[in-house]
N, C-alpha and C. Protein backbone atom coordinates (compact mmCIF):
# COMPACT_ATOMS: atom_id res chain seq x y z
N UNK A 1 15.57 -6.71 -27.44
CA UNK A 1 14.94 -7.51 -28.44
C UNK A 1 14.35 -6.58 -29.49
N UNK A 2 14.72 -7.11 -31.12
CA UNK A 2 13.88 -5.75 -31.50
C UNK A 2 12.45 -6.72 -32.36
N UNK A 3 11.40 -5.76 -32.65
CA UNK A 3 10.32 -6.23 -33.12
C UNK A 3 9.88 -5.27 -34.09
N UNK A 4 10.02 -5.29 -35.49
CA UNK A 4 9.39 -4.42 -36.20
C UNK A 4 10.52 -3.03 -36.57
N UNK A 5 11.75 -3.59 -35.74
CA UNK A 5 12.67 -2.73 -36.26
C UNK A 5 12.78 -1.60 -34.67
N UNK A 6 12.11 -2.22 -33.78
CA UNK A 6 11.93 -1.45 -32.48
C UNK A 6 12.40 -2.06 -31.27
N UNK A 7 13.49 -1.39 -30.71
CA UNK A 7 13.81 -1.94 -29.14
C UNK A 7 12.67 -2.36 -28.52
N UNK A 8 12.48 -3.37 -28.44
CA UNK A 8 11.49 -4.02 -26.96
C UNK A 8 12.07 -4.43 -25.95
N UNK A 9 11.68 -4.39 -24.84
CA UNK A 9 12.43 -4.70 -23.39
C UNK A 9 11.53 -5.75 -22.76
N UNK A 10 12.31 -7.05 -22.48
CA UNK A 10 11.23 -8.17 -21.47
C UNK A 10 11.36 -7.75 -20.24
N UNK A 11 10.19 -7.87 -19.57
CA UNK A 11 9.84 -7.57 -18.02
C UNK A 11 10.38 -8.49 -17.29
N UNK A 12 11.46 -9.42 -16.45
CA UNK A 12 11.52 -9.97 -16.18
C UNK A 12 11.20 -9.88 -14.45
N UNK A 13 10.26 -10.86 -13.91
CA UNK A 13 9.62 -10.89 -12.66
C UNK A 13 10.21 -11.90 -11.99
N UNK A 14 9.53 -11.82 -10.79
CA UNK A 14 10.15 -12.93 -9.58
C UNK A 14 8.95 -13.34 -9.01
N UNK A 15 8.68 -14.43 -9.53
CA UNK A 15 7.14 -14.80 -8.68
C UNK A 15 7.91 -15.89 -7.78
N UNK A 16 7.14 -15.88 -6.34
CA UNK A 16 7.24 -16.93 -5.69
C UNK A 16 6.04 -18.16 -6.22
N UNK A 17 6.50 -19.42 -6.26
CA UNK A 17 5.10 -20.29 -5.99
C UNK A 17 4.59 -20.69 -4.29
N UNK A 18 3.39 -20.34 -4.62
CA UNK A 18 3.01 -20.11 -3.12
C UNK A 18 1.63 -21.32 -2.92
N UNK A 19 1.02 -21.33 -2.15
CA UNK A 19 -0.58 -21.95 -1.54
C UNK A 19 -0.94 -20.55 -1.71
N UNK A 20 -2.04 -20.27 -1.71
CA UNK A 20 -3.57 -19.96 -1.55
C UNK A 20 -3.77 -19.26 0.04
N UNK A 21 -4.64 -18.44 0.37
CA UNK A 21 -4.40 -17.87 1.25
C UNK A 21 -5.23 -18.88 1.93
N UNK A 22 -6.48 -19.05 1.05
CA UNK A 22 -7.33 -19.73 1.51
C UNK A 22 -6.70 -21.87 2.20
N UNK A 23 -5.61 -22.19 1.30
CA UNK A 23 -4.88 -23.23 1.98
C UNK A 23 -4.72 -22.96 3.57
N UNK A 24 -3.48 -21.90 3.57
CA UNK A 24 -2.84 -21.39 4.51
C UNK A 24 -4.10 -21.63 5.69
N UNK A 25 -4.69 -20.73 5.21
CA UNK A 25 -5.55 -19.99 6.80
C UNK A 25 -6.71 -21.69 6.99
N UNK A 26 -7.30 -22.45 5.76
CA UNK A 26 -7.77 -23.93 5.89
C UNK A 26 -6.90 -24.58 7.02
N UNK A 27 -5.61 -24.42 7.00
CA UNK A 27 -4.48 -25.45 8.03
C UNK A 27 -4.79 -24.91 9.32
N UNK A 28 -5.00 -23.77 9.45
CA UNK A 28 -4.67 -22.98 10.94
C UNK A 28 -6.19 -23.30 11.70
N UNK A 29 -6.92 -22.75 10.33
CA UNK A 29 -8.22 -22.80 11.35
C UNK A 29 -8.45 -24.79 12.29
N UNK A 30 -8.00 -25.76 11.05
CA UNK A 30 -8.36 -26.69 11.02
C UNK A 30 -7.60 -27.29 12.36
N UNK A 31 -6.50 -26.93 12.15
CA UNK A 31 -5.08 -26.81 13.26
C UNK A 31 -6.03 -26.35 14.85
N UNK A 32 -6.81 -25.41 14.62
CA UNK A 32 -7.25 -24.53 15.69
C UNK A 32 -8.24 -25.74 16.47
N UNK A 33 -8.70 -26.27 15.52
CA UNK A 33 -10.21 -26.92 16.10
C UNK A 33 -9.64 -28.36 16.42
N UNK A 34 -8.72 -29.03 15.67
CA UNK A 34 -7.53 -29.81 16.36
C UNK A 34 -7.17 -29.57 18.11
N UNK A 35 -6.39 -28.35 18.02
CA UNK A 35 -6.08 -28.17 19.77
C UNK A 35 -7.29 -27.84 20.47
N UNK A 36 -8.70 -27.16 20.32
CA UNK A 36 -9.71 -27.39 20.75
C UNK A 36 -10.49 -28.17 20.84
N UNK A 37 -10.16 -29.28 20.53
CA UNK A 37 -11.19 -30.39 20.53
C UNK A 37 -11.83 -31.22 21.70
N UNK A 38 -12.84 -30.19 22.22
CA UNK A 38 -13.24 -31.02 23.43
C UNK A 38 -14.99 -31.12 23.51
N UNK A 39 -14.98 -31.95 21.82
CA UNK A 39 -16.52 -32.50 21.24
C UNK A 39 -17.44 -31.62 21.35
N UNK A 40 -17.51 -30.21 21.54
CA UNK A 40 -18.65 -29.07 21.12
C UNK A 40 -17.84 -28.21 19.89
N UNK A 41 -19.16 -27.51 19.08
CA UNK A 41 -18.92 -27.07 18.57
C UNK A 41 -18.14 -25.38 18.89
N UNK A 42 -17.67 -25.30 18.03
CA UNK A 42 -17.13 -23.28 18.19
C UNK A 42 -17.55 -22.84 17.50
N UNK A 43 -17.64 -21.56 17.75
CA UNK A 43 -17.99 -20.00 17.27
C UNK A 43 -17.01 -19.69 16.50
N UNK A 44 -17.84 -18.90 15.24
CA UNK A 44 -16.85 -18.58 14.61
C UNK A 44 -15.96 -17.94 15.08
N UNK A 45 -16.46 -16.26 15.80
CA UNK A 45 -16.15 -15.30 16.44
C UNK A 45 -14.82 -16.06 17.35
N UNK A 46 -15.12 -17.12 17.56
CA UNK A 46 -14.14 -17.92 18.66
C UNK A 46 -12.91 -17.79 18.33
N UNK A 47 -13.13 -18.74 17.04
CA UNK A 47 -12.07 -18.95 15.72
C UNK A 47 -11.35 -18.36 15.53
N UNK A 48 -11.91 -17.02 15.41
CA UNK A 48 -11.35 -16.21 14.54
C UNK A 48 -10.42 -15.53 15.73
N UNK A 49 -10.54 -15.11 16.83
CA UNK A 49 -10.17 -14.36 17.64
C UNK A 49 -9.09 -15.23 18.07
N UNK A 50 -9.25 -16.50 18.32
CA UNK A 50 -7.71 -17.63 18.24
C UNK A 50 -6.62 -17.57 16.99
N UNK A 51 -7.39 -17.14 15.95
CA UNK A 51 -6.63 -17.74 14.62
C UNK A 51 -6.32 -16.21 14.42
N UNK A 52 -6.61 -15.17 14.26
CA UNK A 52 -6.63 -13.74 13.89
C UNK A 52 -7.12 -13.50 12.03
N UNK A 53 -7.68 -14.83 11.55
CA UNK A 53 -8.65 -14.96 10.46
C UNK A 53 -10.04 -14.01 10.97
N UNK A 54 -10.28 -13.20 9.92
CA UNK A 54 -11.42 -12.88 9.86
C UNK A 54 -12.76 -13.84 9.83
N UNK A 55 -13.75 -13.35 10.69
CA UNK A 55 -15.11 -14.04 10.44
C UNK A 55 -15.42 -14.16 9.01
N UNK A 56 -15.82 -13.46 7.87
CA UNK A 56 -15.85 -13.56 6.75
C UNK A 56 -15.18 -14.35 6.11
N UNK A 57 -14.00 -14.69 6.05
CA UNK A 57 -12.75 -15.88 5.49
C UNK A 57 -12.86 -17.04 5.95
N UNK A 58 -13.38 -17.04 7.47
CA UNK A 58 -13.18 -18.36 7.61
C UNK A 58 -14.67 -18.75 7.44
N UNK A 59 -15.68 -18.01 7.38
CA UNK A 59 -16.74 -18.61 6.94
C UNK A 59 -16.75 -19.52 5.26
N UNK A 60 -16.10 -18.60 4.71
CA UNK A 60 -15.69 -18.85 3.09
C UNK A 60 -15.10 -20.15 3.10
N UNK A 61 -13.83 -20.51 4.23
CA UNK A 61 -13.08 -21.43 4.37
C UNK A 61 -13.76 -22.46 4.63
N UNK A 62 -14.79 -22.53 5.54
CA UNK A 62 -15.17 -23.68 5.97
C UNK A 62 -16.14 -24.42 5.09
N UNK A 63 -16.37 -23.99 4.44
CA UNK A 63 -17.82 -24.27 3.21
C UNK A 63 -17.33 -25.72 2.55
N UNK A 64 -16.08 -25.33 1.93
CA UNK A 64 -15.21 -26.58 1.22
C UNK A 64 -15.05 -27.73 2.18
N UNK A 65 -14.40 -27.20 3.17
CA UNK A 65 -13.88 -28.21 4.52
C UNK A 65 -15.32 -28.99 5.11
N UNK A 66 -16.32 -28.30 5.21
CA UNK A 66 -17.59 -29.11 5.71
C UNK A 66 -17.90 -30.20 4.40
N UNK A 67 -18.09 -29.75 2.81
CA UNK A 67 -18.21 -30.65 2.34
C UNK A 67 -17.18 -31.49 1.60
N UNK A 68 -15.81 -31.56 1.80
CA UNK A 68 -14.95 -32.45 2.25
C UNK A 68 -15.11 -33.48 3.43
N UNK A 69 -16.02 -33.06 4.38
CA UNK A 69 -16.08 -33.80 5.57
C UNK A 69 -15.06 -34.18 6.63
N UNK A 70 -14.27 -33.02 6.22
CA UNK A 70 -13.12 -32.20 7.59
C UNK A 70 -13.89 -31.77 8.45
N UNK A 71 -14.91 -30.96 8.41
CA UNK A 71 -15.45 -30.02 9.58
C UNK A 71 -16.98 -30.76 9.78
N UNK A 72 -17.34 -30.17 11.03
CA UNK A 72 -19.08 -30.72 10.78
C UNK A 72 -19.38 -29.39 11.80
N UNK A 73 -20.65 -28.99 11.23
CA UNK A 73 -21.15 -27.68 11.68
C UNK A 73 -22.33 -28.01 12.02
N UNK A 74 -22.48 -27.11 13.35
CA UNK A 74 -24.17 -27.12 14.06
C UNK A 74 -24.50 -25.90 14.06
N UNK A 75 -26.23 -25.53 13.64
CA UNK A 75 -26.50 -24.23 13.78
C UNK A 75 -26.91 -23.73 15.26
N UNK A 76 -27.37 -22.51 15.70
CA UNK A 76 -28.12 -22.01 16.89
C UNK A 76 -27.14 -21.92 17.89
N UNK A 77 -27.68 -21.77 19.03
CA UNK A 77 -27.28 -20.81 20.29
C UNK A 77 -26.06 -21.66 20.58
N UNK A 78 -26.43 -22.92 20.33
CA UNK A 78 -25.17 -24.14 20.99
C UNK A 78 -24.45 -24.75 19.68
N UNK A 79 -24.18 -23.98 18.86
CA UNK A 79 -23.77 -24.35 17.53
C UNK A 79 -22.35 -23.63 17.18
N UNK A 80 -21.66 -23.84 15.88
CA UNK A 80 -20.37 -23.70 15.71
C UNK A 80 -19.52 -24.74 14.83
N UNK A 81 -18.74 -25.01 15.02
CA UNK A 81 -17.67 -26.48 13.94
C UNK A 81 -16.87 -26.95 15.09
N UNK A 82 -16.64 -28.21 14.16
CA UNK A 82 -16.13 -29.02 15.02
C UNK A 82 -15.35 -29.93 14.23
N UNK A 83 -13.92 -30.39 14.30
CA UNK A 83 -13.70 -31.58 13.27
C UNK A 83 -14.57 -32.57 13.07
N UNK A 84 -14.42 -32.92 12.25
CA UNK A 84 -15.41 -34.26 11.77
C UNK A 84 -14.68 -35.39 12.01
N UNK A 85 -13.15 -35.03 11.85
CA UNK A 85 -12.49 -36.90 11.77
C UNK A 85 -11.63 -36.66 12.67
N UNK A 86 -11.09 -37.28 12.97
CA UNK A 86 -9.52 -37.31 13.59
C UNK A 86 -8.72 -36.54 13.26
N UNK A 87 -7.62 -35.54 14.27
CA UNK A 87 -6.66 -34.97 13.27
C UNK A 87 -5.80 -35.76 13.05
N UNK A 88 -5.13 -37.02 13.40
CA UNK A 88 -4.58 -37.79 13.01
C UNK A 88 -5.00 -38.63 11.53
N UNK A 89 -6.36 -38.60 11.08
CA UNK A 89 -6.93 -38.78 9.67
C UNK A 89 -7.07 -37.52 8.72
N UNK A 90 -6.32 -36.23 9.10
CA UNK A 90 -6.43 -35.12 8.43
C UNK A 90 -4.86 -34.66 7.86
N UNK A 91 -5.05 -34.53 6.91
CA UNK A 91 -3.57 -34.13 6.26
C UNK A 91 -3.31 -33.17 5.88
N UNK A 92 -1.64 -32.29 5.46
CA UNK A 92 -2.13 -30.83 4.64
C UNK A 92 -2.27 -31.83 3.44
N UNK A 93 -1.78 -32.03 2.69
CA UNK A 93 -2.70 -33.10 1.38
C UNK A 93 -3.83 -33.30 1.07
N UNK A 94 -4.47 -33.35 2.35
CA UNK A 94 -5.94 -33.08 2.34
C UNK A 94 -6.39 -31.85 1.88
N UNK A 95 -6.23 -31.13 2.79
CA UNK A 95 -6.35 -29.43 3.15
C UNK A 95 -6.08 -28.82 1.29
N UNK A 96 -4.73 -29.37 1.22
CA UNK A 96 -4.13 -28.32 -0.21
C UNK A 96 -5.15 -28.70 -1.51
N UNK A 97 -5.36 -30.30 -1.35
CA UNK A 97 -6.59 -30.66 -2.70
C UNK A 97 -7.83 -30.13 -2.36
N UNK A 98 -8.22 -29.78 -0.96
CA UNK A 98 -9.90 -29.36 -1.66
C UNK A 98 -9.50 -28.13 -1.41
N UNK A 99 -9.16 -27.60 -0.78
CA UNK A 99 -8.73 -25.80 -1.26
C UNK A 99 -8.02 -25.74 -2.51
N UNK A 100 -7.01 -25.75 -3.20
CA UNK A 100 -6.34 -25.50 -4.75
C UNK A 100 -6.69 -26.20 -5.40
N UNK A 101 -7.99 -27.56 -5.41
CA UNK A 101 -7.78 -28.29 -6.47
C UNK A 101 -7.34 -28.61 -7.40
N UNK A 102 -6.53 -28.23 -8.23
CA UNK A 102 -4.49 -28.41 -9.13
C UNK A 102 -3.56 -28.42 -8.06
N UNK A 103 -3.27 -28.87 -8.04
CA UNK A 103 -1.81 -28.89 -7.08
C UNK A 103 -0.61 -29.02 -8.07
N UNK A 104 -0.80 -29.02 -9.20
CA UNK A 104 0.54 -29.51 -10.10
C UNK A 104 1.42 -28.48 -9.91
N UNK A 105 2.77 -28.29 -10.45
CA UNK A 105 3.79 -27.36 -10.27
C UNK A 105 3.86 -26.28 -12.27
N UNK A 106 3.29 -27.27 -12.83
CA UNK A 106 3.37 -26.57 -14.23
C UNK A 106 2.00 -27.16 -14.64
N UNK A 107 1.12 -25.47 -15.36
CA UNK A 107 -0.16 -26.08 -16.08
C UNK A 107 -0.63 -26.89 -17.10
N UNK A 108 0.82 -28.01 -17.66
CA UNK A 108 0.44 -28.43 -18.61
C UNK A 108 0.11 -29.96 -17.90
N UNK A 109 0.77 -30.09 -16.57
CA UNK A 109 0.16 -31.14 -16.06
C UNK A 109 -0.83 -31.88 -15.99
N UNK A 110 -1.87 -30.48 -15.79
CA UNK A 110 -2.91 -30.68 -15.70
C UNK A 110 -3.71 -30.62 -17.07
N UNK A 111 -3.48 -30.13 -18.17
CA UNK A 111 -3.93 -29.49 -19.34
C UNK A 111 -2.99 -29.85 -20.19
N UNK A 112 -2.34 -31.17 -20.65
CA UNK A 112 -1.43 -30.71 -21.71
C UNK A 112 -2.15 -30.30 -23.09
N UNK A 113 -3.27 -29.94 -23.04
CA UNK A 113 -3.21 -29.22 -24.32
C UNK A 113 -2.92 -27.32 -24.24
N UNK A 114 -2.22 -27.12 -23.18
CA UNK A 114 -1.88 -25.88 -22.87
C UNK A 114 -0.94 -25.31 -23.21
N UNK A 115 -0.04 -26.73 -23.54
CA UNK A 115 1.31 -26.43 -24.40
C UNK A 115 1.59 -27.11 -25.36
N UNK A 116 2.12 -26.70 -26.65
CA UNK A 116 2.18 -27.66 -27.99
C UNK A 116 3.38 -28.08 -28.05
N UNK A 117 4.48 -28.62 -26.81
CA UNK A 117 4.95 -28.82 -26.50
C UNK A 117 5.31 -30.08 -25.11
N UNK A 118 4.12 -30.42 -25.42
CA UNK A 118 4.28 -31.93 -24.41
C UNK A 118 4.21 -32.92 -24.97
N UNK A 119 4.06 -33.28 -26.25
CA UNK A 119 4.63 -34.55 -26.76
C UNK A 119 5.92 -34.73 -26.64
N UNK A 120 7.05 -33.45 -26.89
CA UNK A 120 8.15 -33.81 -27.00
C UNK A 120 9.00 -32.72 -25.76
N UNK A 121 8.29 -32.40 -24.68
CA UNK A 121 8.96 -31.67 -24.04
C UNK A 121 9.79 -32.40 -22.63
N UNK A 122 10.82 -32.10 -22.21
CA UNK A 122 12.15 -32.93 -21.96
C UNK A 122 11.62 -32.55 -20.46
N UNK A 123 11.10 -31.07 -19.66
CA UNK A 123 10.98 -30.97 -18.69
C UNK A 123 10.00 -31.38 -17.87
N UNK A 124 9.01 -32.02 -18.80
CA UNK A 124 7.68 -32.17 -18.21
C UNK A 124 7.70 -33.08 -16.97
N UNK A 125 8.31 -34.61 -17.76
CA UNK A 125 8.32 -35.48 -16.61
C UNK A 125 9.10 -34.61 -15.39
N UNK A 126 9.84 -34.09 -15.31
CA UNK A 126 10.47 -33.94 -13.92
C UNK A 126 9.55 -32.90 -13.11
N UNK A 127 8.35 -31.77 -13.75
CA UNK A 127 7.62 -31.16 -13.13
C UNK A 127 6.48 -32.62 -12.47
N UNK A 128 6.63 -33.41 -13.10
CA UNK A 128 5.31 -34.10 -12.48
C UNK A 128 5.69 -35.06 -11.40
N UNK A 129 7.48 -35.27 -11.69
CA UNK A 129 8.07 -35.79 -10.55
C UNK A 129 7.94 -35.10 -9.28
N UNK A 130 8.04 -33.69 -9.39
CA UNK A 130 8.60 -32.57 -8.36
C UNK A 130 7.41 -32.49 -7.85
N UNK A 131 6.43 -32.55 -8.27
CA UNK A 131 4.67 -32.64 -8.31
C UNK A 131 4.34 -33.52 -6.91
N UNK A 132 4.75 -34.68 -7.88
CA UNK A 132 4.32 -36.14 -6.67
C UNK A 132 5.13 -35.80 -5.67
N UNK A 133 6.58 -35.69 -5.35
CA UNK A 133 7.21 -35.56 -4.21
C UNK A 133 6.68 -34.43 -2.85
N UNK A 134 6.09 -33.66 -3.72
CA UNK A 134 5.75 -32.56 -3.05
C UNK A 134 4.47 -32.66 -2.26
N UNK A 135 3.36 -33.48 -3.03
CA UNK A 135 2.05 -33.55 -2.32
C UNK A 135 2.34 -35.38 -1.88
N UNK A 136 3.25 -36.24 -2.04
CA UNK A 136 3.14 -37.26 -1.25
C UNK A 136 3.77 -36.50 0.35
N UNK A 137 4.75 -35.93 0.40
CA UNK A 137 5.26 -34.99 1.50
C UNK A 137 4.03 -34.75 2.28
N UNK A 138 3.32 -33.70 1.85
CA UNK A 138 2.10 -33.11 2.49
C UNK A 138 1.18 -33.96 2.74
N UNK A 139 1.12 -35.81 2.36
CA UNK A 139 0.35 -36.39 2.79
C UNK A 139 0.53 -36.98 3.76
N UNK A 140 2.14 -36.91 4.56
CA UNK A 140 2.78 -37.33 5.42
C UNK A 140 2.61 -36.87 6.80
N UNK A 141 1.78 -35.29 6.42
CA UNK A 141 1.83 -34.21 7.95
C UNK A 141 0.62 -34.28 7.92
N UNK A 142 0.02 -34.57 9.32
CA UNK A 142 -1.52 -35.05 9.68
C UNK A 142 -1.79 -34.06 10.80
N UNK A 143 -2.64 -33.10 11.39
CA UNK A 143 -3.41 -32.17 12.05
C UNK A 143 -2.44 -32.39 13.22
N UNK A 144 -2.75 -33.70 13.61
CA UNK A 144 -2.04 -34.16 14.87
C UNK A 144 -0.68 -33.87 15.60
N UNK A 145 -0.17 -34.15 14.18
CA UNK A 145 1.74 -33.82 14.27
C UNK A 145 1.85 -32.55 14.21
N UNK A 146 0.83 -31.39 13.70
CA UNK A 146 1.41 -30.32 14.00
C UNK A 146 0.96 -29.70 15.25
N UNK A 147 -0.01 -30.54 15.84
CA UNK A 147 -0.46 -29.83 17.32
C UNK A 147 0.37 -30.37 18.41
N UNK A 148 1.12 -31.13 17.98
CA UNK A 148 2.33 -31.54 18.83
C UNK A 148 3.06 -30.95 19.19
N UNK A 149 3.10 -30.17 18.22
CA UNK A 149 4.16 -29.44 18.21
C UNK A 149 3.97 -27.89 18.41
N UNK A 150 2.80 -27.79 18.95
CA UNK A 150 2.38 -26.48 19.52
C UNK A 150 3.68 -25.97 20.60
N UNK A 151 3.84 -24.68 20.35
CA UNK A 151 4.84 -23.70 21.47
C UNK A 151 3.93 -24.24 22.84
N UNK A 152 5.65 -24.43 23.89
CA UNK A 152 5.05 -24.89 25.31
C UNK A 152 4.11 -23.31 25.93
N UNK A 153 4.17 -22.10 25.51
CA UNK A 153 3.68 -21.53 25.58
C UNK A 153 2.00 -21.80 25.65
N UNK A 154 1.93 -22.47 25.07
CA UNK A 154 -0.02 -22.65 24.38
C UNK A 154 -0.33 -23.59 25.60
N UNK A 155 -1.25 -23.72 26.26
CA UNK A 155 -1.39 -24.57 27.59
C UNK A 155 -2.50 -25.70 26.70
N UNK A 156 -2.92 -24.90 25.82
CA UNK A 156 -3.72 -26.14 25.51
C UNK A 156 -3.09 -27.51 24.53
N UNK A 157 -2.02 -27.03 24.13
CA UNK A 157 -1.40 -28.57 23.75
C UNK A 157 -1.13 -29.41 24.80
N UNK A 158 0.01 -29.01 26.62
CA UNK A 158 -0.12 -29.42 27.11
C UNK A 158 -1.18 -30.08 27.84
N UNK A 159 -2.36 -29.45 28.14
CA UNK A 159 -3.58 -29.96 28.32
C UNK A 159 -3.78 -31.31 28.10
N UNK A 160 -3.79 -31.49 26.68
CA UNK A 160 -3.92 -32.31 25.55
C UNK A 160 -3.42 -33.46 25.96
N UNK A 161 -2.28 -33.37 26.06
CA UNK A 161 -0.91 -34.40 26.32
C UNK A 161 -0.97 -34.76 28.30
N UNK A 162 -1.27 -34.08 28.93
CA UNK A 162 -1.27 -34.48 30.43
C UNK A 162 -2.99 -35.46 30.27
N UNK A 163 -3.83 -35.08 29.16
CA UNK A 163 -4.78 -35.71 29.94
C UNK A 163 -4.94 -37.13 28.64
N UNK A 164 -3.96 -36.91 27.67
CA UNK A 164 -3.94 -38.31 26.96
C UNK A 164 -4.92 -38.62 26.11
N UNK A 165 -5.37 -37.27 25.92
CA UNK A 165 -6.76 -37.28 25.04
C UNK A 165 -6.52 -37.40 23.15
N UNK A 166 -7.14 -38.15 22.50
CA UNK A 166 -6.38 -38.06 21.26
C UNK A 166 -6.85 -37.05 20.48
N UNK A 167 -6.26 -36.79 19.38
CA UNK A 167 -6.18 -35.92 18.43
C UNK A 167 -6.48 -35.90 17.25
């Protein structure tokens, strides 16, 4: 490309679109306290040593999730988190809106004044299509369904399932 009478070269990159680390590790921990659920609270230290999340992260993590009213936390000697709802009332849909709050796939979704190009731009609708398909999906997978599906390895899914306890 030249500019000013000067070879310029575009950088061309490869980004993945990804979640948030903080999504990611929100599912696992949340996932975690799902297959533990036997009405006391946990330790973080607990958590973390199940999940291989750092104490620090998942403290960070849980802040959102408590006031979402995913988690409910007790302080002192007999204290820790605990789901708050059902994992069968918990979704990643859930999880991905109060951790990323945008979920859109392009920022003009959210902002079309970000581009001077959404009155008349041809791709938009189909980002907001690809949008909805994507987080109605994620509203489909609930805590539950993925502790189902815990490796027979993990004794505590079976647990779970021999004693008929819900989720």
């Amino acid at each position: 490309m030249r500019s000013g009478g000067r070879e310029t070269s575009t950088r061309i990159t490869r980004e993945n679109m990804k979640l948030s680390a903080k999504s990611r590790y929100a599912s696992r921990i949340l996932l975690d306290l799902a297959l533990h659920n036997e009405g006391v609270p946990h330790r973080v230290n607990d958590i973390s040593e199940r999940t291989g999340i750092t104490v620090p992260f998942i403290e960070q993590i849980i802040k959102p999730l408590k006031h979402a009213g995913m988690v409910a936390s007790k302080r002192g000697a007999a204290g820790g988190h605990q789901l708050n709802r059902s994992a069968k009332d918990i979704t990643l849909g859930d999880i991905v809106r109060v951790m990323e709050g945008s979920v859109e796939l392009s920022a003009c979704l959210s902002d079309p004044k970000l581009c001077g190009r959404t009155e008349n731009c041809l791709t938009r609708a189909a980002w907001q299509r690809a949008t909805d398909a994507m987080l109605r999906e994620l509203d489909t997978i609930t805590l539950a369904e993925l502790a189902k599906g815990a490796p027979n390895c993990c004794q505590l899914a079976e647990d779970y399932f021999d004693r008929n306890q819900p989720l």
